[in-house]
N, C-alpha and C. Protein backbone atom coordinates (compact mmCIF):
# COMPACT_ATOMS: atom_id res chain seq x y z
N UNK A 1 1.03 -227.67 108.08
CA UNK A 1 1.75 -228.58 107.21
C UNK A 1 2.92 -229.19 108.01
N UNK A 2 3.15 -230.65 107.95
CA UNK A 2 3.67 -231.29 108.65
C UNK A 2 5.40 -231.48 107.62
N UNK A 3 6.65 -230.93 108.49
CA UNK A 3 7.54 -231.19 107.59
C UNK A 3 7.66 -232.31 107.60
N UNK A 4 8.60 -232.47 105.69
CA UNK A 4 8.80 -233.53 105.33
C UNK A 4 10.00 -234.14 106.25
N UNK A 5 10.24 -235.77 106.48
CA UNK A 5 11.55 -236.17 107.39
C UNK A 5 12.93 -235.81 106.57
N UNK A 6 13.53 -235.65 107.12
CA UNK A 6 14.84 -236.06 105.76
C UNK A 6 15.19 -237.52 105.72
N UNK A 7 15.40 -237.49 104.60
CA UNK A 7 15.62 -238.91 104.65
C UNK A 7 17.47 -238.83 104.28
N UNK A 8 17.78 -240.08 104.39
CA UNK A 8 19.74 -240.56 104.57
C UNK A 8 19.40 -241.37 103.25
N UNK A 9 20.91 -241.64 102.75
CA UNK A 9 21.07 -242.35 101.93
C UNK A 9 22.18 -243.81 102.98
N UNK A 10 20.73 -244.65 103.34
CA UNK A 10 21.36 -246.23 103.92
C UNK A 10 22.61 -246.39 103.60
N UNK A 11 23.30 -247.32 104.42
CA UNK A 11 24.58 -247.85 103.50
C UNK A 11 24.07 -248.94 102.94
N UNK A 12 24.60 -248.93 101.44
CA UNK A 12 24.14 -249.59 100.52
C UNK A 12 24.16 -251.60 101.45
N UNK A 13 23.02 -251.99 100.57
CA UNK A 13 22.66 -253.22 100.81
C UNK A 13 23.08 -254.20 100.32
N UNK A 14 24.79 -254.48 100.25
CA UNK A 14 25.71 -255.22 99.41
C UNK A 14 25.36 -257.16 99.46
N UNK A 15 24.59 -257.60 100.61
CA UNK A 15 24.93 -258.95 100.50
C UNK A 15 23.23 -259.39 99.55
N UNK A 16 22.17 -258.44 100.13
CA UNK A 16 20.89 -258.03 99.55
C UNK A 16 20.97 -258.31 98.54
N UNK A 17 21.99 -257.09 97.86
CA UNK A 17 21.77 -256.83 96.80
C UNK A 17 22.39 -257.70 95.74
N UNK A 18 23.41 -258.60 96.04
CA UNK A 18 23.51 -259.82 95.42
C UNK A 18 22.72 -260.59 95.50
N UNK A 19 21.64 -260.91 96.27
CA UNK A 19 20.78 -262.09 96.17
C UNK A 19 19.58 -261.55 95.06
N UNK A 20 19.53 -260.66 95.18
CA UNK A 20 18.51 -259.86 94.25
C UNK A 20 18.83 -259.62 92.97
N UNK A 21 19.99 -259.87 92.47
CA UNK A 21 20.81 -259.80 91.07
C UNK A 21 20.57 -261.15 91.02
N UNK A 22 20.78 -262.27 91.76
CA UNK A 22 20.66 -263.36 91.05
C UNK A 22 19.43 -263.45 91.10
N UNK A 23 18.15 -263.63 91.58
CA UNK A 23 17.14 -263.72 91.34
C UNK A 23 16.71 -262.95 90.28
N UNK A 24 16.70 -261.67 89.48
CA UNK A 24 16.41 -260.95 88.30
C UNK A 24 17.18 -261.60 86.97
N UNK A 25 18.60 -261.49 87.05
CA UNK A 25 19.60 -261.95 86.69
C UNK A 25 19.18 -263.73 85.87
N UNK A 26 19.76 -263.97 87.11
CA UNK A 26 20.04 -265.13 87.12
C UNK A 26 18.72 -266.16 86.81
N UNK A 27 18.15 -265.95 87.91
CA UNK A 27 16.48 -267.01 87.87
C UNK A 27 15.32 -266.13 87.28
N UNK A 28 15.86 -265.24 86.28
CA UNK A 28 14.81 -264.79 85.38
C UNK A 28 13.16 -264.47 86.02
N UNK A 29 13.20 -263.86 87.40
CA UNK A 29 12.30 -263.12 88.27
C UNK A 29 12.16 -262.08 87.81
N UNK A 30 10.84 -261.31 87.60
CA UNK A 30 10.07 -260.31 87.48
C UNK A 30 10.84 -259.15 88.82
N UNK A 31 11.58 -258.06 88.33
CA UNK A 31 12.35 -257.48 89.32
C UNK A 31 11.10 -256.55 89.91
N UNK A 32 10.44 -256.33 89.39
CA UNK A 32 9.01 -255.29 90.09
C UNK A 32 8.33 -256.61 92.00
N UNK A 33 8.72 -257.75 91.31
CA UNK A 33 8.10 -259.03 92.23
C UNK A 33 9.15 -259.09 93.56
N UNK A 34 10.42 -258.93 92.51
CA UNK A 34 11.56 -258.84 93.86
C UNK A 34 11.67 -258.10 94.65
N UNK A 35 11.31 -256.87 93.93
CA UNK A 35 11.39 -255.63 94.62
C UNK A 35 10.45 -255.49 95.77
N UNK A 36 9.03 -256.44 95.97
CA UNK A 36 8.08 -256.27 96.75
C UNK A 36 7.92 -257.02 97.67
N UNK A 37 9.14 -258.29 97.49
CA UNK A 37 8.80 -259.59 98.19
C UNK A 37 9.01 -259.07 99.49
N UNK A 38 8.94 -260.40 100.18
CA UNK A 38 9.32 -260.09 101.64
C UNK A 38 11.00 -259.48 102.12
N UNK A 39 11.64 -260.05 101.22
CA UNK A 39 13.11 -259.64 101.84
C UNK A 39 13.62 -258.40 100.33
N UNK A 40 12.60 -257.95 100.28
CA UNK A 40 12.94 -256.94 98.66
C UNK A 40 13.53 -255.53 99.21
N UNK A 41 13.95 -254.64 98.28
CA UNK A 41 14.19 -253.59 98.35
C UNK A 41 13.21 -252.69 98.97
N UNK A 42 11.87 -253.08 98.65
CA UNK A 42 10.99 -252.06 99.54
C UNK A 42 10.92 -251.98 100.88
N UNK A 43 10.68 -253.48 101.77
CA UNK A 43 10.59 -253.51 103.00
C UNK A 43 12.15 -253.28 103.70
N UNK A 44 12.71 -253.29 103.17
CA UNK A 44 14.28 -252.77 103.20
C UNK A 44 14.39 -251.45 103.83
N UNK A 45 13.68 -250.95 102.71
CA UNK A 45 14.01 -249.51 102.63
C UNK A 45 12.88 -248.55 103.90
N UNK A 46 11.81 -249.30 104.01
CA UNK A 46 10.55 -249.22 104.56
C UNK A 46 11.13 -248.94 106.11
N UNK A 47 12.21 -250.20 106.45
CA UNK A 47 12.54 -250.66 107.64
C UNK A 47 13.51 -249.31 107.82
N UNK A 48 13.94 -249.01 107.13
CA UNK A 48 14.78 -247.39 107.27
C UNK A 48 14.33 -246.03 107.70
N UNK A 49 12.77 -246.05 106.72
CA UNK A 49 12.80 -245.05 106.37
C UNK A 49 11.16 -244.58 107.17
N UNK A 50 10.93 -245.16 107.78
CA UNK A 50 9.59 -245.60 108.64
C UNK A 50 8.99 -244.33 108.76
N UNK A 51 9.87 -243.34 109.18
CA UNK A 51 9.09 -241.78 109.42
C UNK A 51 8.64 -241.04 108.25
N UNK A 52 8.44 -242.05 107.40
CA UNK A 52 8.18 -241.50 105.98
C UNK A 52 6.13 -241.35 106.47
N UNK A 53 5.97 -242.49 107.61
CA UNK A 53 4.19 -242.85 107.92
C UNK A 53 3.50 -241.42 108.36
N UNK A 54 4.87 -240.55 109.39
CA UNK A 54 4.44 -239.51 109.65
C UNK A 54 4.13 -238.00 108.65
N UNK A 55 4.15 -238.53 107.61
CA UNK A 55 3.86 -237.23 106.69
C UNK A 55 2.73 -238.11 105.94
N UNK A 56 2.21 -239.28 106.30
CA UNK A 56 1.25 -239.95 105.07
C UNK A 56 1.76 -240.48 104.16
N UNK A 57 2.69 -241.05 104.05
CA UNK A 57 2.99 -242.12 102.95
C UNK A 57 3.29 -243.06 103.79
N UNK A 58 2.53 -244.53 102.99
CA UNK A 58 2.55 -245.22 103.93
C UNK A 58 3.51 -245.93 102.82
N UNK A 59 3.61 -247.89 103.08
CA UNK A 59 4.54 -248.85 102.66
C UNK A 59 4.12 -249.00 101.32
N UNK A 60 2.77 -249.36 101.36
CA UNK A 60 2.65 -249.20 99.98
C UNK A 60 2.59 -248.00 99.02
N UNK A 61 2.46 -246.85 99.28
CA UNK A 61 2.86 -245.94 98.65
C UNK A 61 4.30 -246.13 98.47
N UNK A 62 5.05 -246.08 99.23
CA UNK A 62 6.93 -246.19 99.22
C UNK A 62 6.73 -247.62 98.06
N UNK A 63 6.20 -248.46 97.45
CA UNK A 63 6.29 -249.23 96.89
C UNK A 63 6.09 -248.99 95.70
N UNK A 64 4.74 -248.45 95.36
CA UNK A 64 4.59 -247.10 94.41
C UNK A 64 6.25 -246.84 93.67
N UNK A 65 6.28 -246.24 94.38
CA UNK A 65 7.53 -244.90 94.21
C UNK A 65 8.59 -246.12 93.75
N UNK A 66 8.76 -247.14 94.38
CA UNK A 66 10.31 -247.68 94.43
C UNK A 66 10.12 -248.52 92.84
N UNK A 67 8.80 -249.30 93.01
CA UNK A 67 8.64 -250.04 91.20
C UNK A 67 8.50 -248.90 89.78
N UNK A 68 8.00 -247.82 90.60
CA UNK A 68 8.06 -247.56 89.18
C UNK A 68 9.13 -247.00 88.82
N UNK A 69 10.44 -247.09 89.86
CA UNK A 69 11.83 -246.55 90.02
C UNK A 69 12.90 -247.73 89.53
N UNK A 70 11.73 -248.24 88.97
CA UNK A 70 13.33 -250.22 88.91
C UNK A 70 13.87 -249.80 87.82
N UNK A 71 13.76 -249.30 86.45
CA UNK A 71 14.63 -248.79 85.63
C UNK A 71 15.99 -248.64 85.94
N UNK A 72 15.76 -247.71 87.07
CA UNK A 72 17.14 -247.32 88.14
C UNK A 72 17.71 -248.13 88.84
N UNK A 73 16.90 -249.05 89.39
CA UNK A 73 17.49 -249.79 90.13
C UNK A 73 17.75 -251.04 89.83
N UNK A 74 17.49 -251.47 88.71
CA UNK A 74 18.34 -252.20 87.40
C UNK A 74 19.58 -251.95 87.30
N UNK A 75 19.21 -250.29 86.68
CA UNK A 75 20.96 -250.30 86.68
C UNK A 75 22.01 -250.18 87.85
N UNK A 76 21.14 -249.89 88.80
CA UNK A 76 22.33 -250.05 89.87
C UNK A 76 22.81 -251.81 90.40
N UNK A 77 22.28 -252.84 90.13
CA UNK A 77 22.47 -254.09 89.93
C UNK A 77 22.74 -254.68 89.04
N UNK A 78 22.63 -253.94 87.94
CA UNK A 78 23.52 -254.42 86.84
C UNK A 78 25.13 -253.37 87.16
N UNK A 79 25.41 -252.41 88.02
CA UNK A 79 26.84 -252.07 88.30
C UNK A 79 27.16 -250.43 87.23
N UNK A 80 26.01 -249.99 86.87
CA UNK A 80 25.54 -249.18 85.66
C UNK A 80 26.01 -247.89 86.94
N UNK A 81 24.85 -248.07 88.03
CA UNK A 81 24.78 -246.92 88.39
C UNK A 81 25.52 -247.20 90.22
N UNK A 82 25.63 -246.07 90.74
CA UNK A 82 26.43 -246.58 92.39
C UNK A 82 25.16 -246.00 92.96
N UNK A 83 25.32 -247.01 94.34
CA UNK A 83 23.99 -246.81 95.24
C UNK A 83 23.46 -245.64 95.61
N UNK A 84 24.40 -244.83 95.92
CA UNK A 84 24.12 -242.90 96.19
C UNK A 84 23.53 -242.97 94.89
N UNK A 85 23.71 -243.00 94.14
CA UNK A 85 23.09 -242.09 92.76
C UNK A 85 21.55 -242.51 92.57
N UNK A 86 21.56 -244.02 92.93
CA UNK A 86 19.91 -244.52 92.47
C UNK A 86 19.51 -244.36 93.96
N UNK A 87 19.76 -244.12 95.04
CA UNK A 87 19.37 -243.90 96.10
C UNK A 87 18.64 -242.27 96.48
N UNK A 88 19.93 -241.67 96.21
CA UNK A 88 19.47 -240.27 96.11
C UNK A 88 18.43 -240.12 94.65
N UNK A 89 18.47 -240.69 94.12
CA UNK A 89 17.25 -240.23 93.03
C UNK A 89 16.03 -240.48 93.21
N UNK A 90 15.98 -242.01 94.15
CA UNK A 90 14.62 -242.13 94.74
C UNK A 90 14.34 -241.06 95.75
N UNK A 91 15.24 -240.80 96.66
CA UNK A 91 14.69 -239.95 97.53
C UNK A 91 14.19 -238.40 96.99
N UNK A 92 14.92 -238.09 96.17
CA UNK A 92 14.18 -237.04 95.36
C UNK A 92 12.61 -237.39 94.95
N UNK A 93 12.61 -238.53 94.44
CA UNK A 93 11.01 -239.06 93.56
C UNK A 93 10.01 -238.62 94.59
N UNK A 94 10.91 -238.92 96.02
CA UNK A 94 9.96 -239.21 97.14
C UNK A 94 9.79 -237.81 97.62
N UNK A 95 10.62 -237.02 97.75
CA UNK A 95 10.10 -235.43 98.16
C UNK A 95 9.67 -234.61 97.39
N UNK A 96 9.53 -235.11 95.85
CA UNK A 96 8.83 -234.43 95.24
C UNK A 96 7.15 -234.99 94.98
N UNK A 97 7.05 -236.44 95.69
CA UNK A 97 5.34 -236.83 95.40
C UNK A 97 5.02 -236.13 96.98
N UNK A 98 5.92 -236.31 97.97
CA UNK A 98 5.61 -235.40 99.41
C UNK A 98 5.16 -234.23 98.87
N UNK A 99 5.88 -233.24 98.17
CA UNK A 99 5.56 -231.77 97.73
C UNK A 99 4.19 -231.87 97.16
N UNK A 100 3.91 -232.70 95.91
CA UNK A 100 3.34 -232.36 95.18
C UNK A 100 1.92 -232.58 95.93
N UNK A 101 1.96 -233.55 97.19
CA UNK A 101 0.39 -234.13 97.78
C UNK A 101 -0.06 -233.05 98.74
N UNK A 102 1.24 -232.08 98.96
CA UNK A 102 0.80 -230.94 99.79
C UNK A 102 -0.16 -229.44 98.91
N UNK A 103 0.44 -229.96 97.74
CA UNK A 103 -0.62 -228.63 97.23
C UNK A 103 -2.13 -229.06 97.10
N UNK A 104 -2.20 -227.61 97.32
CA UNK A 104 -3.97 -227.52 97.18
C UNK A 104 -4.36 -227.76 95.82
N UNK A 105 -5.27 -228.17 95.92
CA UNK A 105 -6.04 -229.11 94.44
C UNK A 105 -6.94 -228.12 93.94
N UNK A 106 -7.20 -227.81 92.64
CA UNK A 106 -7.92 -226.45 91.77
C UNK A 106 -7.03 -225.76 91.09
């Protein structure tokens, strides 16, 4: 069994993450769409977190994980929640689908 990486909590993505409030926000964009585009939170995070490939999760899995995480990350662009908090909660999501793909099946 291959350990999991640790992952960091980035420094938050402040100029990003305004362009991405106005696009949800503002120009009434599908935030699951933003989240995937080319300059979205996923490939963002992707570009960080790359050694995530060496345990088998690849980008689109991390994409997986991050849309069905926008609840959270709503509120951290709406100013609800601070970046550690929806950051570290994804990374939890993410070492616990790591854990869970390591058990044996039966």
């Amino acid at each position: 069994m291959t350990a999991a990486p640790v992952l960091h909590v980035p420094d938050e993505p402040l100029l990003r993450a305004d362009a991405w409030r106005v696009e949800v926000v503002d120009q009434g964009r599908d935030l699951a769409a933003v989240l995937r585009g080319p300059d979205g939170l996923v490939p963002w995070l992707w570009s960080r977190w790359r050694s995530l490939a060496s345990v088998g999760l690849s980008e689109k899995d991390l994409e997986r994980i991050v849309v069905d995480y926008r609840r959270e990350v709503w509120l951290w662009l709406a100013g609800e929640r601070t970046w550690a908090h929806c950051c570290s909660g994804l990374i939890g999501r993410i070492n616990r689908r790591l854990v869970s793909s390591d058990q044996p099946e039966g």
